[in-house]
Protein backbone atom coordinates (compact mmCIF):
# COMPACT_ATOMS: atom_id res chain seq x y z
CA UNK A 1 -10.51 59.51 -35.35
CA UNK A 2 -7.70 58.95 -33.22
CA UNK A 3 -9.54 57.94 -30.56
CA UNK A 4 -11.49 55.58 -32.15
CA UNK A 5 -8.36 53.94 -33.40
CA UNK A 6 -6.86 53.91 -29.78
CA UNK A 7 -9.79 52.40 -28.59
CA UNK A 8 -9.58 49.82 -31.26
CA UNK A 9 -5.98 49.00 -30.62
CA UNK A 10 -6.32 48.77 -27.08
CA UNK A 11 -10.01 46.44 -27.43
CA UNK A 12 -8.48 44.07 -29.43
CA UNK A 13 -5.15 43.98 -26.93
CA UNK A 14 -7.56 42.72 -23.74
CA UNK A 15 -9.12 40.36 -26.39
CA UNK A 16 -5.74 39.40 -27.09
CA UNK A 17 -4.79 38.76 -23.39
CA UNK A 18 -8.08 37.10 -22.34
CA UNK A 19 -7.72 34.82 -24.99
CA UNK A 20 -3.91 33.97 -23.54
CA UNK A 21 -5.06 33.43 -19.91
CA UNK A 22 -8.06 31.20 -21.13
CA UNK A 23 -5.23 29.05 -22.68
CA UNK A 24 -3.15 28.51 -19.71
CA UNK A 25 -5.91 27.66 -17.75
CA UNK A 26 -7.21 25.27 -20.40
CA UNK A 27 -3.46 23.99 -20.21
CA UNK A 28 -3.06 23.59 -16.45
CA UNK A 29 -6.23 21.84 -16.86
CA UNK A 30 -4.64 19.34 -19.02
CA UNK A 31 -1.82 18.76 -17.41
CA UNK A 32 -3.62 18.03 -14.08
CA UNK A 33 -5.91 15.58 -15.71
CA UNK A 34 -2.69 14.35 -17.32
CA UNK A 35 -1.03 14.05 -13.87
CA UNK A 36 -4.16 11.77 -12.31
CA UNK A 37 -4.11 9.90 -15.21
CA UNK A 38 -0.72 8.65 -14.61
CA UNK A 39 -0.98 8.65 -11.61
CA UNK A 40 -4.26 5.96 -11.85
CA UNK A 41 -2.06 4.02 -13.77
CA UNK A 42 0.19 3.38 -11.73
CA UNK A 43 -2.25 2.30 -9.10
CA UNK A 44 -3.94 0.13 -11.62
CA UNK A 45 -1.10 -1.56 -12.61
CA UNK A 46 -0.55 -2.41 -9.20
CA UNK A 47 -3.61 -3.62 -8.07
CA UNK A 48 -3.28 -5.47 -11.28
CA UNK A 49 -0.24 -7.20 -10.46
CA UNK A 50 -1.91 -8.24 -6.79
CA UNK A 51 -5.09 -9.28 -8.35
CA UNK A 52 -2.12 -11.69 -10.73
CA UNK A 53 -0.86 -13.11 -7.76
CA UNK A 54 -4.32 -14.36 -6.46
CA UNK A 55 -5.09 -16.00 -9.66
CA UNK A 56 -1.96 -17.65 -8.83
CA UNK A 57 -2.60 -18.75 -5.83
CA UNK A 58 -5.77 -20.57 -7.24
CA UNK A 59 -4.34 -22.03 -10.53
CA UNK A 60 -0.96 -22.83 -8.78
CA UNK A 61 -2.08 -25.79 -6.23
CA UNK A 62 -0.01 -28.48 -5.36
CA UNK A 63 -0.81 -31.85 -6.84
CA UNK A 64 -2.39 -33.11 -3.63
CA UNK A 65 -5.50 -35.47 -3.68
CA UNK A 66 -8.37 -33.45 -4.73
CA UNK A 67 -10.09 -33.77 -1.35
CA UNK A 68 -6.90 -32.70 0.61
CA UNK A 69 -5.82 -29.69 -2.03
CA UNK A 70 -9.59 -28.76 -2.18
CA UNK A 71 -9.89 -28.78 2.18
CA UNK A 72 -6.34 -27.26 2.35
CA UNK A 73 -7.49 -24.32 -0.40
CA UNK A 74 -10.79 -23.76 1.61
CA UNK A 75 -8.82 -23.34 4.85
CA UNK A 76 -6.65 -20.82 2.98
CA UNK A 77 -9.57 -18.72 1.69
CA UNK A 78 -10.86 -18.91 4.72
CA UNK A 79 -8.08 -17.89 6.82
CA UNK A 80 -7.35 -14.86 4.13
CA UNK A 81 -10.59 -13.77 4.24
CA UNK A 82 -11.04 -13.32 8.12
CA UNK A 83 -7.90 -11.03 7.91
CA UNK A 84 -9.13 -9.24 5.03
CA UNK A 85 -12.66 -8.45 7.28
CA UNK A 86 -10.68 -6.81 9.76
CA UNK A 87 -10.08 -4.17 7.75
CA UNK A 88 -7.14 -2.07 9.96
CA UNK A 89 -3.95 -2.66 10.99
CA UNK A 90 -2.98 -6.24 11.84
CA UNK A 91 0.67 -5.59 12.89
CA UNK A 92 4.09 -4.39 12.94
CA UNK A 93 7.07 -5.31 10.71
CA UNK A 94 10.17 -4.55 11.83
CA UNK A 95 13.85 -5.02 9.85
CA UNK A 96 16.81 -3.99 11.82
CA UNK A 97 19.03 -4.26 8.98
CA UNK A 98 17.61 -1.33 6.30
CA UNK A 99 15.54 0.67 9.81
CA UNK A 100 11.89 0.27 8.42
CA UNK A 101 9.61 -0.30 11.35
CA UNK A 102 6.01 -0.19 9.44
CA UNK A 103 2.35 -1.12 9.94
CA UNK A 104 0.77 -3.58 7.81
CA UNK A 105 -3.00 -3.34 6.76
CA UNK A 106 -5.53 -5.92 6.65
CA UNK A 107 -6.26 -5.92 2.88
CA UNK A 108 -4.85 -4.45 -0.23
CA UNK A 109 -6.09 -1.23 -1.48
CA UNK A 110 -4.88 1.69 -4.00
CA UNK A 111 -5.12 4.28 -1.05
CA UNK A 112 -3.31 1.71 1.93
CA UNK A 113 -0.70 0.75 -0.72
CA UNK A 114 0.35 4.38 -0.57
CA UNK A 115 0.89 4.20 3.43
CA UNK A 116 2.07 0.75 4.38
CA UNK A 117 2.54 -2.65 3.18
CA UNK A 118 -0.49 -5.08 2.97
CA UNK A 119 -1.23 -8.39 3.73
CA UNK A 120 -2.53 -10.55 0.81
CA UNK A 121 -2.56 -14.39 1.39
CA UNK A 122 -2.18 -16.47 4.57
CA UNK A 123 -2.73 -20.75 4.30
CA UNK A 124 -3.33 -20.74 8.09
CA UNK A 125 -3.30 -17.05 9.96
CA UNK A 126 -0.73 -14.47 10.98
CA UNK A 127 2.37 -15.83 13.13
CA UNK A 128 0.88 -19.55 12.59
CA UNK A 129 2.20 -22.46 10.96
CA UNK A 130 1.99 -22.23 7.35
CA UNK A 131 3.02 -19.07 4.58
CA UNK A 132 2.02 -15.64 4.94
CA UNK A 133 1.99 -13.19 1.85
CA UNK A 134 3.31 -9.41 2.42
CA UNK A 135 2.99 -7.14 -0.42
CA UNK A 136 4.44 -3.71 -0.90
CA UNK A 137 5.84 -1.09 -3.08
CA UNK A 138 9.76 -0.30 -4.14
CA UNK A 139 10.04 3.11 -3.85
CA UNK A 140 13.37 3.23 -4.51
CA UNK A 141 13.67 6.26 -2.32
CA UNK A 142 14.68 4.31 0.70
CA UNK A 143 11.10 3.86 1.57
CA UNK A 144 8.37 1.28 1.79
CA UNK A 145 9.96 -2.47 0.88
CA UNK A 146 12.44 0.13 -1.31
CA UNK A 147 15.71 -1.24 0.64
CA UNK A 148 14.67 -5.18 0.64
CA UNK A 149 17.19 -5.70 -2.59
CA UNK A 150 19.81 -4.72 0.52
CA UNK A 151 18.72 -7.97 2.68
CA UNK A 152 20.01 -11.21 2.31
CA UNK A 153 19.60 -15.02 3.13
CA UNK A 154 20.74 -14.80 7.27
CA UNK A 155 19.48 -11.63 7.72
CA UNK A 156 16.43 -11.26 10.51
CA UNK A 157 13.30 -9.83 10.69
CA UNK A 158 10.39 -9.10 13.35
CA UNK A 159 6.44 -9.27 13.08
CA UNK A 160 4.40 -8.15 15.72
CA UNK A 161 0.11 -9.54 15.22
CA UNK A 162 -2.67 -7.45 16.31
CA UNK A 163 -3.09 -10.22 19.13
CA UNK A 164 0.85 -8.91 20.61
CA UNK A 165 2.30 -11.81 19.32
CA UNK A 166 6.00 -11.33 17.99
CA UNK A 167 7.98 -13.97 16.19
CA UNK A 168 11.78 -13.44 14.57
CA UNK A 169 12.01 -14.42 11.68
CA UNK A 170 15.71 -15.67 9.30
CA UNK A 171 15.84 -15.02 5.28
CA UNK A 172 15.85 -18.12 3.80
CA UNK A 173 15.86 -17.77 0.37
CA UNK A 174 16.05 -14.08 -1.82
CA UNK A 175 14.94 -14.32 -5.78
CA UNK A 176 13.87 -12.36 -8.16
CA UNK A 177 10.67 -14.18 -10.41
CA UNK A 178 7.94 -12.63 -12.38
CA UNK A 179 4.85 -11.46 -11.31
CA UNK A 180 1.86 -14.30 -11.39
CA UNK A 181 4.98 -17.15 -9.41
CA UNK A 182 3.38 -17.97 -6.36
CA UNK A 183 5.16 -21.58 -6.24
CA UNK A 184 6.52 -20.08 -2.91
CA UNK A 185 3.14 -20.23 -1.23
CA UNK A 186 3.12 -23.73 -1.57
CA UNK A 187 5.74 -24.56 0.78
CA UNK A 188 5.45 -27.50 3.22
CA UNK A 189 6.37 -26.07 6.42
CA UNK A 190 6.15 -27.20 10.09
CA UNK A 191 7.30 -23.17 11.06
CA UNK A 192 5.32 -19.77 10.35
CA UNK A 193 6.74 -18.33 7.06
CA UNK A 194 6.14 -14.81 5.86
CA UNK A 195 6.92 -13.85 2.37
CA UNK A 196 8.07 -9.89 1.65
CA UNK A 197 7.21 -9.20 -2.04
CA UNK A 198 7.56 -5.92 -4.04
CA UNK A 199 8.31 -4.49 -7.61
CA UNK A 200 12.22 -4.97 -8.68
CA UNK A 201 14.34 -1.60 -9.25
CA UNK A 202 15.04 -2.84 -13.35
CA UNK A 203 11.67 -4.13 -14.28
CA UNK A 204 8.19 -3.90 -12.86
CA UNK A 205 6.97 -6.85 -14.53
CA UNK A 206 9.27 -9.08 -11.42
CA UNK A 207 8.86 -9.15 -8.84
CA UNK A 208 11.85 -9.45 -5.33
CA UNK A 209 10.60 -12.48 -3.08
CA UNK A 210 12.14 -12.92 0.56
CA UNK A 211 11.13 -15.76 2.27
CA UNK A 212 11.26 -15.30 6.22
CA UNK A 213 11.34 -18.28 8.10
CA UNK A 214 10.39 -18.13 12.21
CA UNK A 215 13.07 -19.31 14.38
């Protein structure tokens, strides 16, 4: 009888224990899925706030003649889109002041965002007259565009094109505006002009603008 009872007590212990480790797997589970979940998010919200910034571009013209706006808009596309078949690396950023020296890729995606900074919008071509669009992500580690909020209107910065050309170029202007502003592309220029955009440290919805102008 006693052993009938041990084996009893002892069955429904593994039972017991099974059942635990089922659970923690079935938790670990969870909180994995949980952890791509977020971490899709994040990338969606992103790509989001890119794909906001084209629509922009497109709504945001200037009040040109329509034949001039419309050729000027068809050279942009144009122009974007030839950088955007490339599909690699198109250059080198460089700012002396915060020490980031970093690649920048052809195109935005979720998985280059996480390496570099992308290109997003050119009116004429890289290092050529006209405004240039640079996109990246505030870390706020020190990483990435996470030290821009440190630059200011004087300060200098290099970009090298895939073709080896290099160009300096001086801060103009440093603001902070919300996501779908892309007045700034819209600048009349006779000088090359890259932009520097990313995510603000107090609100994601903003976005910090630096407007480079070549020397």
């Amino acid at each position: 009888m006693k052993k009938i009872v041990y084996i009893v007590v002892i069955t429904i212990i593994l039972i017991i224990c099974v059942l635990g480790i089922l659970g923690i797997v079935n938790l670990r589970k969870n909180n994995n899925s949980e952890n791509t979940i977020n971490t899709n998010e994040i990338a969606n919200n992103e790509m989001e706030k890119n794909n906001a910034i084209i629509i922009g571009i497109e709504k945001n013209q200037t009040k040109e003649p329509t034949q001039e706006r419309n050729s000027k808009t068809t050279n942009a596309a144009m122009s974007t889109q030839d950088i955007y078949n490339l599909n690699r690396e198109i250059g080198t950023l460089n700012i002396p002041k915060t020490g980031l020296t970093t690649s920048i890729y052809s195109n935005v995606t979720v998985d280059k965002m996480e390496e570099m900074p992308c290109f997003l919008y050119t009116t004429t071509g890289l290092n050529q007259k006209g405004v240039t669009l640079f996109v990246g992500h505030n870390r706020m580690n020190g990483k990435m565009f996470s030290d821009n909020k440190k630059l200011n209107e004087g300060d200098e910065f290099y970009f090298k094109d895939y073709n080896g050309t290099e160009l300096k170029y001086i801060i103009s202007k440093k603001f902070i505006t919300v996501d779908t502003d892309v007045s700034y592309l819209n600048l009349e220029t006779e000088k090359p002009i890259i932009v520097l955009s990313c995510c603000t440290d107090e609100n994601n919805e903003n976005r910090l603008i630096l407007i480079g102008t070549a020397e």
